[in-house]
N, C-alpha and C. Protein backbone atom coordinates (compact mmCIF):
# COMPACT_ATOMS: atom_id res chain seq x y z
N UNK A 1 38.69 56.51 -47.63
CA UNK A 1 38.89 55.29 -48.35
C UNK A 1 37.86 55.24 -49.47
N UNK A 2 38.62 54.90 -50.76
CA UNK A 2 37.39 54.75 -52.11
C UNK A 2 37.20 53.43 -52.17
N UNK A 3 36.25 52.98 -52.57
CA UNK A 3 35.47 51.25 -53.27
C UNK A 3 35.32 51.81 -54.37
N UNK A 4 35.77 50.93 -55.20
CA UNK A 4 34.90 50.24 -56.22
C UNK A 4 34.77 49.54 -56.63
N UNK A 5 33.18 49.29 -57.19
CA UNK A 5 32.83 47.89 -57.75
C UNK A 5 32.54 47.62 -58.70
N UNK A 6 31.90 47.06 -59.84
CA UNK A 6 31.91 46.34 -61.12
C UNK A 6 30.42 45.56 -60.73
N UNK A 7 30.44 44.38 -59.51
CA UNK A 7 29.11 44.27 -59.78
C UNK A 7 28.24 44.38 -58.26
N UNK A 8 27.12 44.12 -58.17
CA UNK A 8 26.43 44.54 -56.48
C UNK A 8 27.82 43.49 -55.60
N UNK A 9 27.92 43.65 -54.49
CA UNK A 9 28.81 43.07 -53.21
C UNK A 9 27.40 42.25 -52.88
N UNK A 10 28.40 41.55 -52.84
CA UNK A 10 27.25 39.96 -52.24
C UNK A 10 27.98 39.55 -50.91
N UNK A 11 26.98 39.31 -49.82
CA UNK A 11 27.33 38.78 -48.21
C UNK A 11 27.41 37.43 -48.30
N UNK A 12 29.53 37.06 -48.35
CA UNK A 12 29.26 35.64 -48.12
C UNK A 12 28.36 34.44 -48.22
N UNK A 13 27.72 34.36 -49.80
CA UNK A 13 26.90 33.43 -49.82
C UNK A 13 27.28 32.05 -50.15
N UNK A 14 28.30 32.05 -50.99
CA UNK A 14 29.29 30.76 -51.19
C UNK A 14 30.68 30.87 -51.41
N UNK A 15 31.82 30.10 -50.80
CA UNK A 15 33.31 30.20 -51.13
C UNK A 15 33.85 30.64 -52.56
N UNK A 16 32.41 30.11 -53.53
CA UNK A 16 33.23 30.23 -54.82
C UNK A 16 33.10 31.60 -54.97
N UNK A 17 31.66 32.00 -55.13
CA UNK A 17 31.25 33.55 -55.69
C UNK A 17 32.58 34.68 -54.93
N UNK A 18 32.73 35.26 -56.28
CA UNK A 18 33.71 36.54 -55.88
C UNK A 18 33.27 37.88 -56.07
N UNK A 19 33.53 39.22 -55.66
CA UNK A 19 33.09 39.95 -55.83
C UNK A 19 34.72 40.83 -56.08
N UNK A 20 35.13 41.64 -57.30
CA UNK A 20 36.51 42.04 -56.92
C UNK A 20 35.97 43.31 -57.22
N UNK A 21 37.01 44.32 -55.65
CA UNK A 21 36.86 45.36 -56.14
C UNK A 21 38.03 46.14 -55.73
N UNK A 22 37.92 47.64 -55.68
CA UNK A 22 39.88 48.07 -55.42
C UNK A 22 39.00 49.09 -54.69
N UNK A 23 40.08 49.14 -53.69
CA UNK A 23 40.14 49.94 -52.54
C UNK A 23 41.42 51.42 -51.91
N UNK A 24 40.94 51.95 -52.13
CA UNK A 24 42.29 53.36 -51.92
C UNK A 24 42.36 53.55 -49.97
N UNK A 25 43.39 52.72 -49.91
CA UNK A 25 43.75 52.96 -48.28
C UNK A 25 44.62 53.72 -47.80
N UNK A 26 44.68 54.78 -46.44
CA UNK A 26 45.57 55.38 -45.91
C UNK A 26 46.81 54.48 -45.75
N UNK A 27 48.14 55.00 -45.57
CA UNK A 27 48.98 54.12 -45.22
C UNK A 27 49.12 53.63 -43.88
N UNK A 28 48.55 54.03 -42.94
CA UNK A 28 48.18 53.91 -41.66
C UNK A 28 47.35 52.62 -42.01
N UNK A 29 46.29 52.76 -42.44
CA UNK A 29 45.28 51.42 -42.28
C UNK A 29 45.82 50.38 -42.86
N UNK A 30 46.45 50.67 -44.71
CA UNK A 30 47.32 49.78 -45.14
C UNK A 30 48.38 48.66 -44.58
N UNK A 31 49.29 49.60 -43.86
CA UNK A 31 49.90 49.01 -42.43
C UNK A 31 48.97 47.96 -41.22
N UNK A 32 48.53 48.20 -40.61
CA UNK A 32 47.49 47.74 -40.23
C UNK A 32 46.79 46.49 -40.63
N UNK A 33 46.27 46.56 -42.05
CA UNK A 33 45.91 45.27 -42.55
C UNK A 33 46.63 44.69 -42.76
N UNK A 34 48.10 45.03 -43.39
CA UNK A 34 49.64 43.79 -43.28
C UNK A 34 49.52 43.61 -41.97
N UNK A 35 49.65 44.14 -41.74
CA UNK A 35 49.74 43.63 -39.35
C UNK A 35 48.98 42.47 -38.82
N UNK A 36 47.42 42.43 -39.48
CA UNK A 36 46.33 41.32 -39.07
C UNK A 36 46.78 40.46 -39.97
N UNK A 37 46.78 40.65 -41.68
CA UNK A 37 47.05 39.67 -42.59
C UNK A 37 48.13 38.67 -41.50
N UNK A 38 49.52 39.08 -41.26
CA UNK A 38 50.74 38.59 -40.62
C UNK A 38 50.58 37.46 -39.33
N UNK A 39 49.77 38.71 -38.65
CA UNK A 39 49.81 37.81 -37.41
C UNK A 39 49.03 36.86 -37.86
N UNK A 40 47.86 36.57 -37.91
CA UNK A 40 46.93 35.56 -38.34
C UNK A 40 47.31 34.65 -39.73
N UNK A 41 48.59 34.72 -39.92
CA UNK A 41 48.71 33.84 -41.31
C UNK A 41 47.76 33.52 -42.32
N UNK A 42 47.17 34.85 -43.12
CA UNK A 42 46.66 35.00 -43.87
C UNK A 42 46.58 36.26 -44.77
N UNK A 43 45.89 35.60 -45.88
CA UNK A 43 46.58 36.69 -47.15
C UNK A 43 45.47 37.98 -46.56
N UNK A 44 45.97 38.82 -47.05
CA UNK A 44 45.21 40.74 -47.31
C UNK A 44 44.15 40.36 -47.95
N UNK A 45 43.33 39.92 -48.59
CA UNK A 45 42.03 40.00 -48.72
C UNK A 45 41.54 38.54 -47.98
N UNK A 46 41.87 38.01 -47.23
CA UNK A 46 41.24 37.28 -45.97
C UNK A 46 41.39 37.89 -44.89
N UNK A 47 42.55 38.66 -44.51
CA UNK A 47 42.27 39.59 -43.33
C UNK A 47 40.84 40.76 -43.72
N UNK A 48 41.36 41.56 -44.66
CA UNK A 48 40.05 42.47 -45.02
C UNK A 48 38.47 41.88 -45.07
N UNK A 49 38.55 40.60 -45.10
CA UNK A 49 37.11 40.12 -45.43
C UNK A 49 36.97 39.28 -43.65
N UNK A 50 37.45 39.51 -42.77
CA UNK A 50 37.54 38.79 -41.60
C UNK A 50 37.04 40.34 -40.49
N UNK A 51 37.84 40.93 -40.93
CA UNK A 51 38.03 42.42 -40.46
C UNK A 51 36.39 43.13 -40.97
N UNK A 52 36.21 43.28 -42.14
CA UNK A 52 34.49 43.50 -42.42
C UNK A 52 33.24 42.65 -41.70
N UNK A 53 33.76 41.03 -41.47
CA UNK A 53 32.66 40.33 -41.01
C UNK A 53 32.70 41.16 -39.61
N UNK A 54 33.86 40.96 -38.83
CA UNK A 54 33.53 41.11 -37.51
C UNK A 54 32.86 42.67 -37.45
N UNK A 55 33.01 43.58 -37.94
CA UNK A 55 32.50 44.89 -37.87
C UNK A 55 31.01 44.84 -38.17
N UNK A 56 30.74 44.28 -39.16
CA UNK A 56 29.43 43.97 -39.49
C UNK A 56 28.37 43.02 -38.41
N UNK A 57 28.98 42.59 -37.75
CA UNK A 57 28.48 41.56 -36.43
C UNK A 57 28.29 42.35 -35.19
N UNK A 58 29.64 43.43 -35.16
CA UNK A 58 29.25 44.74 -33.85
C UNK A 58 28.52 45.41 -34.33
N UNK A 59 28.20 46.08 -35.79
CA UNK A 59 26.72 46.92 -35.76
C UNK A 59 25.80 46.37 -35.55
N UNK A 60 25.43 44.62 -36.00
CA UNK A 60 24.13 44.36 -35.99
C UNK A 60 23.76 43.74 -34.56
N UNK A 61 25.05 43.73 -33.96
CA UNK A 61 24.95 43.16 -32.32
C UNK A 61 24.37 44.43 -31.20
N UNK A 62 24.98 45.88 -31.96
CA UNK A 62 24.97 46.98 -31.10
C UNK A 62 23.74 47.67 -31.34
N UNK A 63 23.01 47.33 -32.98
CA UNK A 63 21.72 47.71 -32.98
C UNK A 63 20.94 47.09 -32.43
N UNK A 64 21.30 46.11 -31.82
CA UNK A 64 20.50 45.11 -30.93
C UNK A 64 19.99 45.53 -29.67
N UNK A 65 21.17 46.52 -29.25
CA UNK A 65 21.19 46.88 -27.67
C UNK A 65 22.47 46.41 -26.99
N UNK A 66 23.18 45.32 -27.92
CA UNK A 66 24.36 44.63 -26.87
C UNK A 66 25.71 45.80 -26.68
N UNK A 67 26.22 45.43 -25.85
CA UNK A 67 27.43 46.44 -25.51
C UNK A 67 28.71 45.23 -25.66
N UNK A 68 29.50 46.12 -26.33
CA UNK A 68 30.70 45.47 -26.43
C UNK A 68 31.67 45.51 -25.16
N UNK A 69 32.09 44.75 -24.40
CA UNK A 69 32.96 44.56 -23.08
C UNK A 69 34.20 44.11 -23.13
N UNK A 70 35.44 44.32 -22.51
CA UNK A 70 36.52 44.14 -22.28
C UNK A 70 37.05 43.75 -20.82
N UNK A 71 37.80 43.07 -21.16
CA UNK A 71 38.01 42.48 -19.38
C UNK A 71 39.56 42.31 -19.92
N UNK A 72 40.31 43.12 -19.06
CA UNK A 72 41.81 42.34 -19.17
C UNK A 72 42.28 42.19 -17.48
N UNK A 73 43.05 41.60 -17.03
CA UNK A 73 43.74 41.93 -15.51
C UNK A 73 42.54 42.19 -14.38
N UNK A 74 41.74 41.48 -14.60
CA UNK A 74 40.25 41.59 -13.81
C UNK A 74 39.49 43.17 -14.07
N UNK A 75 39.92 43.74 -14.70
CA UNK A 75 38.81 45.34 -14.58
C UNK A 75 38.06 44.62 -16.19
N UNK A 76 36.93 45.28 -15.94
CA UNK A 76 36.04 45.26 -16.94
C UNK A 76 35.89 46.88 -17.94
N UNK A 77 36.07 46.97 -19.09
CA UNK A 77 35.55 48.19 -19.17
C UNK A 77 34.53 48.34 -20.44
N UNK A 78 33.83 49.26 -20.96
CA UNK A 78 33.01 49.24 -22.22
C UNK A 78 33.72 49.84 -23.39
N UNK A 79 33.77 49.20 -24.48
CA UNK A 79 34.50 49.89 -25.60
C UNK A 79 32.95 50.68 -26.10
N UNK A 80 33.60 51.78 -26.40
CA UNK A 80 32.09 53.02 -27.18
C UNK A 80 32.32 52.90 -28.49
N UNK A 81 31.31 53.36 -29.23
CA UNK A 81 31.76 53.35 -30.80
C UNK A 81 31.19 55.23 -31.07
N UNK A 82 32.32 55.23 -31.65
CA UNK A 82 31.79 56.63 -32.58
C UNK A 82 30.74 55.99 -33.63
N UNK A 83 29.06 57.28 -33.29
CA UNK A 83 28.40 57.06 -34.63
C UNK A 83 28.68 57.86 -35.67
């Protein structure tokens, strides 16, 4: 996947500030982000910017030490992350 940007990416500091930039996606992932956009009734760059927060929250949760957990049907299991 390519970025690019025009000016520094700024972390959510206010609703107004924008940062635009274009992104070259597999069609696999492309797919994918219509899939979250859909279900969640929201446009492709609110899924993509929902989809970055939460990723950005498991690195800084997992550099923490925390482990990410799953529980469905009573078993518990650990999701791993490739570094």
């Amino acid at each position: 996947m390519a970025i690019s940007s025009t000016t520094k990416p700024a972390v959510r500091r206010s609703s107004v500030e924008k940062v635009r930039l274009n992104a070259d996606l597999s069609p696999d992932v492309a797919d994918a982000l219509k899939t979250l956009a859909s279900s969640q009734n929201v446009s492709l760059t609110e899924a993509l910017s929902r989809a970055i927060s939460t990723e950005a929250f498991l690195v800084q949760r997992r550099k923490q030490g925390a482990k990410v957990v799953l529980e469905q049907d009573g078993k518990t299991s650990e999701l791993i992350f490739a570094r």
